[in-house]
N, C-alpha and C. Protein backbone atom coordinates (compact mmCIF):
# COMPACT_ATOMS: atom_id res chain seq x y z
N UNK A 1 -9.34 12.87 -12.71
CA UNK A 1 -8.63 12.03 -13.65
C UNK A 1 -9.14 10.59 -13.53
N UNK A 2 -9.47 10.13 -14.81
CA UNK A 2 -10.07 8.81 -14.50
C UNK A 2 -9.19 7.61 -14.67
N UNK A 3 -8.79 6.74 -13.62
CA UNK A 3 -7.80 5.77 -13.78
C UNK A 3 -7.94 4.39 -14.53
N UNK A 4 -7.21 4.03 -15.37
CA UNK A 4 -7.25 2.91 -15.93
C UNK A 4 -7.02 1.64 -15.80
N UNK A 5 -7.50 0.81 -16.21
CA UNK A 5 -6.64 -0.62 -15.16
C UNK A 5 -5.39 -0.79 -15.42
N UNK A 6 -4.87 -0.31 -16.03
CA UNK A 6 -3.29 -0.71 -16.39
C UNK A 6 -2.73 0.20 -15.27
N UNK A 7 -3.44 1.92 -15.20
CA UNK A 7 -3.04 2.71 -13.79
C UNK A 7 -3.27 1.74 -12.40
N UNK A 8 -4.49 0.85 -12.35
CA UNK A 8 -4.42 0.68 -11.10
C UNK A 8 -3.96 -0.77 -10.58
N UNK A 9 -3.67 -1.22 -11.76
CA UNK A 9 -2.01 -2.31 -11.70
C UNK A 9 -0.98 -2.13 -11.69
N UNK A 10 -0.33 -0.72 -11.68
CA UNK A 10 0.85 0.06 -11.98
C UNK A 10 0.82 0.41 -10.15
N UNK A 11 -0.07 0.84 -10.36
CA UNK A 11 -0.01 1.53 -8.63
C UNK A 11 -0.42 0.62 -7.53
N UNK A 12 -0.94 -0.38 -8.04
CA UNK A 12 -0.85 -1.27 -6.66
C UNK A 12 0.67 -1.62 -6.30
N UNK A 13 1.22 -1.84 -7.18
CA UNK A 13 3.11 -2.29 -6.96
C UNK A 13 3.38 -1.50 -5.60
N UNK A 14 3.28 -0.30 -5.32
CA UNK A 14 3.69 0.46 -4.58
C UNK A 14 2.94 -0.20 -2.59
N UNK A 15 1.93 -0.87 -2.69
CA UNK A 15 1.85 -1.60 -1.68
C UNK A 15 2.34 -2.87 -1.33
N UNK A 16 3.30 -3.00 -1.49
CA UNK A 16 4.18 -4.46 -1.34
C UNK A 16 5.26 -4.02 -1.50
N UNK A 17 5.78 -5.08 -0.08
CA UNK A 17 7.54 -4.56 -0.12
C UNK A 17 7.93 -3.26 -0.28
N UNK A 18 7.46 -2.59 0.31
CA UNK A 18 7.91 -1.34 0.15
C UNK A 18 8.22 -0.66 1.22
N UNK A 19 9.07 -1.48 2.18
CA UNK A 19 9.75 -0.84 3.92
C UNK A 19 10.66 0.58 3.78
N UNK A 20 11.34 1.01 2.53
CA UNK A 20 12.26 2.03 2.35
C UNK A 20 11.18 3.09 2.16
N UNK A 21 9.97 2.79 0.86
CA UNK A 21 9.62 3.67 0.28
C UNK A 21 8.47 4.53 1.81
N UNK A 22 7.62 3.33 2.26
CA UNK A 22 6.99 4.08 3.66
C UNK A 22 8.06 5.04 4.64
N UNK A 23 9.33 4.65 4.77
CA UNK A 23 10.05 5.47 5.61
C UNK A 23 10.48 6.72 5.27
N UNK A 24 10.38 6.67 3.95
CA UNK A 24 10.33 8.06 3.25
C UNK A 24 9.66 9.04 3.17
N UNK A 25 8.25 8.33 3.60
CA UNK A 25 6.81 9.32 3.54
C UNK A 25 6.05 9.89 5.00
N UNK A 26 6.05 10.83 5.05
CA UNK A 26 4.81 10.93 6.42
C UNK A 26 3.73 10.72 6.56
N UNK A 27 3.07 10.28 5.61
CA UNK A 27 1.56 9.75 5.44
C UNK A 27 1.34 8.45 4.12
N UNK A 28 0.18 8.02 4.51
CA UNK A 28 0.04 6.95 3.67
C UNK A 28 -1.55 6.34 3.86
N UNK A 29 -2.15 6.00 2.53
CA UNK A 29 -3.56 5.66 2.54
C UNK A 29 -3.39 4.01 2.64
N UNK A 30 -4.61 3.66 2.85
CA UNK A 30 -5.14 2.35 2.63
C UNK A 30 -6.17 1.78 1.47
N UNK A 31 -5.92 1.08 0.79
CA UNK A 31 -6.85 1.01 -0.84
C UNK A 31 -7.93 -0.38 -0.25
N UNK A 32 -7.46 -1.00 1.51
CA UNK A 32 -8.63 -1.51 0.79
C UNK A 32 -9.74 -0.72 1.85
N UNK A 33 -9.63 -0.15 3.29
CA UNK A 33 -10.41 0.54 3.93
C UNK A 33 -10.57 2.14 3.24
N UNK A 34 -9.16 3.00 3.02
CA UNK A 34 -9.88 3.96 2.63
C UNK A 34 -9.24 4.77 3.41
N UNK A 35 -8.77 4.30 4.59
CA UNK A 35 -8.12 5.27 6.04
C UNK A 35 -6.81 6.36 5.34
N UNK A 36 -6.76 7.66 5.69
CA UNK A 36 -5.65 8.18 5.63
C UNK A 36 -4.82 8.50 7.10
N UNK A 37 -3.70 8.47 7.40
CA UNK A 37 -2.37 7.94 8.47
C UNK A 37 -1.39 8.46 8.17
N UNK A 38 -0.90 8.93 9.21
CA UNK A 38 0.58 9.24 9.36
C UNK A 38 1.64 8.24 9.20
N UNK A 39 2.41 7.84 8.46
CA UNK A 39 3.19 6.47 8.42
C UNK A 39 3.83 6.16 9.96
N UNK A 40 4.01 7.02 10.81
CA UNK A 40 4.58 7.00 12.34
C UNK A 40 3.32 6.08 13.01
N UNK A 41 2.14 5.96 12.37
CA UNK A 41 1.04 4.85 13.32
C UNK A 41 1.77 3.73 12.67
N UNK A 42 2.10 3.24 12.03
CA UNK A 42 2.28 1.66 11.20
C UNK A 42 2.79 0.82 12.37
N UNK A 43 2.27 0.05 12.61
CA UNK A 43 3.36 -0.34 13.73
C UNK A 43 3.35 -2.32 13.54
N UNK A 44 2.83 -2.44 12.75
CA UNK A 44 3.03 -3.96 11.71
C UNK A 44 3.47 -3.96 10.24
N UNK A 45 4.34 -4.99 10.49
CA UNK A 45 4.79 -5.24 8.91
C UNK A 45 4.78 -7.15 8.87
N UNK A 46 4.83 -6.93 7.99
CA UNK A 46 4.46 -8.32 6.89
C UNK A 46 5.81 -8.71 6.42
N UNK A 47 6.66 -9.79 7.06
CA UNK A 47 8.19 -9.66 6.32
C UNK A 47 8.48 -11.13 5.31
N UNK A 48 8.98 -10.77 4.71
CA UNK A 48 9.39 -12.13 3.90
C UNK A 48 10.88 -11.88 3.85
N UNK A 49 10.79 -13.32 3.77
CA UNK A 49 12.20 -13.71 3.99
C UNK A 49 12.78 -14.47 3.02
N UNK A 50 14.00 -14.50 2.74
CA UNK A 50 15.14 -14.99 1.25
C UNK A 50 14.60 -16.61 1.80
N UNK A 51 14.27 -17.71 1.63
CA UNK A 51 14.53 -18.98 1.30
C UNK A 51 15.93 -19.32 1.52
N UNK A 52 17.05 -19.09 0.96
CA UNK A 52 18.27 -19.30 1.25
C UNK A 52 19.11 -18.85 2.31
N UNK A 53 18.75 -17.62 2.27
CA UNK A 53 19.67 -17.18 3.68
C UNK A 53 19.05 -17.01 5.17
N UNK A 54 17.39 -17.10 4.61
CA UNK A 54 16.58 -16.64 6.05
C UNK A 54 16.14 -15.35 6.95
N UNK A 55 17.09 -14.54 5.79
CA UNK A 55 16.97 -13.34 6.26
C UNK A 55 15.72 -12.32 5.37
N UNK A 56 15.71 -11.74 6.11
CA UNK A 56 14.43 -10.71 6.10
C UNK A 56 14.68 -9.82 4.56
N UNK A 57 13.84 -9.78 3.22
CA UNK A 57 14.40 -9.64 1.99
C UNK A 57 13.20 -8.32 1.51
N UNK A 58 12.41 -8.62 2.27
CA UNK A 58 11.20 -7.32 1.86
C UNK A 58 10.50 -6.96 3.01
N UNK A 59 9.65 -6.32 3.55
CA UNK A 59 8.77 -5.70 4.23
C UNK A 59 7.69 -5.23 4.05
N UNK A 60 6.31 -5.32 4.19
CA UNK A 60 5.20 -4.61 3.72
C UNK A 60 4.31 -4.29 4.56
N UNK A 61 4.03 -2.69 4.82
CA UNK A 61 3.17 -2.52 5.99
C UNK A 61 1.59 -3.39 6.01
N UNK A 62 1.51 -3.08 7.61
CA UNK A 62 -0.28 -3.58 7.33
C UNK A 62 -1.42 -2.43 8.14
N UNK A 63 -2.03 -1.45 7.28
CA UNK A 63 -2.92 -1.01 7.62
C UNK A 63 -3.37 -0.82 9.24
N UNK A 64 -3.07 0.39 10.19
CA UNK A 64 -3.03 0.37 11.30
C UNK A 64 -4.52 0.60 11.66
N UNK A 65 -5.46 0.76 10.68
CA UNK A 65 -6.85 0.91 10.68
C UNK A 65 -7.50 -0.63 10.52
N UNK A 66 -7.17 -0.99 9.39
CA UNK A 66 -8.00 -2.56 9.05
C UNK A 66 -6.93 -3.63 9.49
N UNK A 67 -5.48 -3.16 9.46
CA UNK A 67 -5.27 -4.42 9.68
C UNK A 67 -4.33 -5.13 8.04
N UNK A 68 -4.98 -4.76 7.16
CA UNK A 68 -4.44 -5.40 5.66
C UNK A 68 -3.75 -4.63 5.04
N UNK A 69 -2.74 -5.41 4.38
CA UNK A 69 -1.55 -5.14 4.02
C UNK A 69 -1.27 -4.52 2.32
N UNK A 70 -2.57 -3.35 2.50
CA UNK A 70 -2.64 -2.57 0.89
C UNK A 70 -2.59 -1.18 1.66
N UNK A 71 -1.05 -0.74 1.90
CA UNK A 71 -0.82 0.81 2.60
C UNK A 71 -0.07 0.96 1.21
N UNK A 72 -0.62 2.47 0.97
CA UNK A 72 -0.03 3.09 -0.24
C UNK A 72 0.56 4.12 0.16
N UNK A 73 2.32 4.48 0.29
CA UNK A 73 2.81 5.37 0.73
C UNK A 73 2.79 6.64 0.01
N UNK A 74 2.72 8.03 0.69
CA UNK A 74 2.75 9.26 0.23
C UNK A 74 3.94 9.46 -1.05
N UNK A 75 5.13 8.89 -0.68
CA UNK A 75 6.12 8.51 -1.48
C UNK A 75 6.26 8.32 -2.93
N UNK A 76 5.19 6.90 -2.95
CA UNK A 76 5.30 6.24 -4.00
C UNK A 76 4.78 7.62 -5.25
N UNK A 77 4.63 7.27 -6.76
CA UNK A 77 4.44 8.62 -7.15
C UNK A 77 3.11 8.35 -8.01
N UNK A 78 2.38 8.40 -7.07
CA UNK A 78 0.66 8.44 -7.29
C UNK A 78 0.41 9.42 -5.89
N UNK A 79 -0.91 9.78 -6.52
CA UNK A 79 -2.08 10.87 -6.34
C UNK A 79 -2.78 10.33 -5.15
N UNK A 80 -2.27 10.39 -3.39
CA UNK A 80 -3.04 10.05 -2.37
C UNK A 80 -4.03 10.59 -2.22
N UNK A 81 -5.23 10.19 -2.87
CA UNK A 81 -6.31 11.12 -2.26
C UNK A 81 -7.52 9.83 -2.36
N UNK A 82 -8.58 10.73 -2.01
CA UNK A 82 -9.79 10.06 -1.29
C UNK A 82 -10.25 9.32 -3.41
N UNK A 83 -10.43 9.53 -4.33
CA UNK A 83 -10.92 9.63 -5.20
C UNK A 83 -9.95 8.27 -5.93
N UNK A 84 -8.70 8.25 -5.40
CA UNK A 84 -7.66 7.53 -6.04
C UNK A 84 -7.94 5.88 -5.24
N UNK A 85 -7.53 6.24 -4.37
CA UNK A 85 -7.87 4.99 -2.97
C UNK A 85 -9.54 4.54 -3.45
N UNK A 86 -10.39 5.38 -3.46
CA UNK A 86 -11.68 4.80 -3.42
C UNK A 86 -11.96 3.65 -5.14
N UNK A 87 -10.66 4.32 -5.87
CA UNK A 87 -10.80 3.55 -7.50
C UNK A 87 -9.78 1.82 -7.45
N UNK A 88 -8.79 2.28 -6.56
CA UNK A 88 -8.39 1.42 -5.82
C UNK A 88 -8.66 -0.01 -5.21
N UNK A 89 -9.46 0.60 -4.26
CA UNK A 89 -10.22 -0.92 -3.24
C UNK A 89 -11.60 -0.71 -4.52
N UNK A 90 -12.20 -0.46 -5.59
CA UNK A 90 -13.05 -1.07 -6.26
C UNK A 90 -12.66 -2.24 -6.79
N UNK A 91 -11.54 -1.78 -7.64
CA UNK A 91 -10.70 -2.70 -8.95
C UNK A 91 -10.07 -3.94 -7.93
N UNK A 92 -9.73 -3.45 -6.30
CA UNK A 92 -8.62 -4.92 -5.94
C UNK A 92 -9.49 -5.73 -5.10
N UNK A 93 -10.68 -5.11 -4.46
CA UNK A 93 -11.25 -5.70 -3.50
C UNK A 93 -12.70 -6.07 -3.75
N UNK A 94 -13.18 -5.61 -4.53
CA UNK A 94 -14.64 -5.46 -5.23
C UNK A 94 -15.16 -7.12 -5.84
N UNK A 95 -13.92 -8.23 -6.11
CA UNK A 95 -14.28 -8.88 -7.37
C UNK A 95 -14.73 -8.88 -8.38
N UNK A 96 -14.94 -7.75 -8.62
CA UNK A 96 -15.34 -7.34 -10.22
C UNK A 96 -13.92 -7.40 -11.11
N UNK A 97 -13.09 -7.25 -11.08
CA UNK A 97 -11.74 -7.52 -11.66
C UNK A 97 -11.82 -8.12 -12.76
């Protein structure tokens, strides 16, 4: 299936802030290395916090392979595979954009 940029602006959403949706999943890729993972390796997150209250308002993993914070959970409802991820880190990491 060949993805479109509007698909692979639709599906990046799913790497950000997304602390519920990873806990949901047992696995999860990386769009900009490529790595596939058990979500049980994650063991960094990226937190932001409300401005007003200080408290912790989102969460976003970071890649227990590279390190960067584009983990796409099994969850979210896209197609984890090697073919998807690899169309992925072209379109976000490539600068060709």
């Amino acid at each position: 299936m060949l993805l479109t940029s509007a698909d692979l602006e639709h599906i990046h959403r799913y790497t950000n802030h997304h602390r519920p949706l990873v806990e949901q999943s047992t696995e999860a890729g990386c769009i900009h290395c490529g790595a596939h993972f058990g979500t049980d390796e994650i063991r960094e997150w990226i937190a932001e916090r409300n401005p007003d209250t200080g408290r912790i308002s989102a969460e976003t993993a970071k890649c227990p392979r590279c390190g960067v914070d584009s983990v796409l959970p099994s969850a979210a409802p896209v197609t984890l595979d090697a073919h998807s991820l690899a169309a992925l880190q072209a379109f976000w990491f490539s600068g060709k954009r």
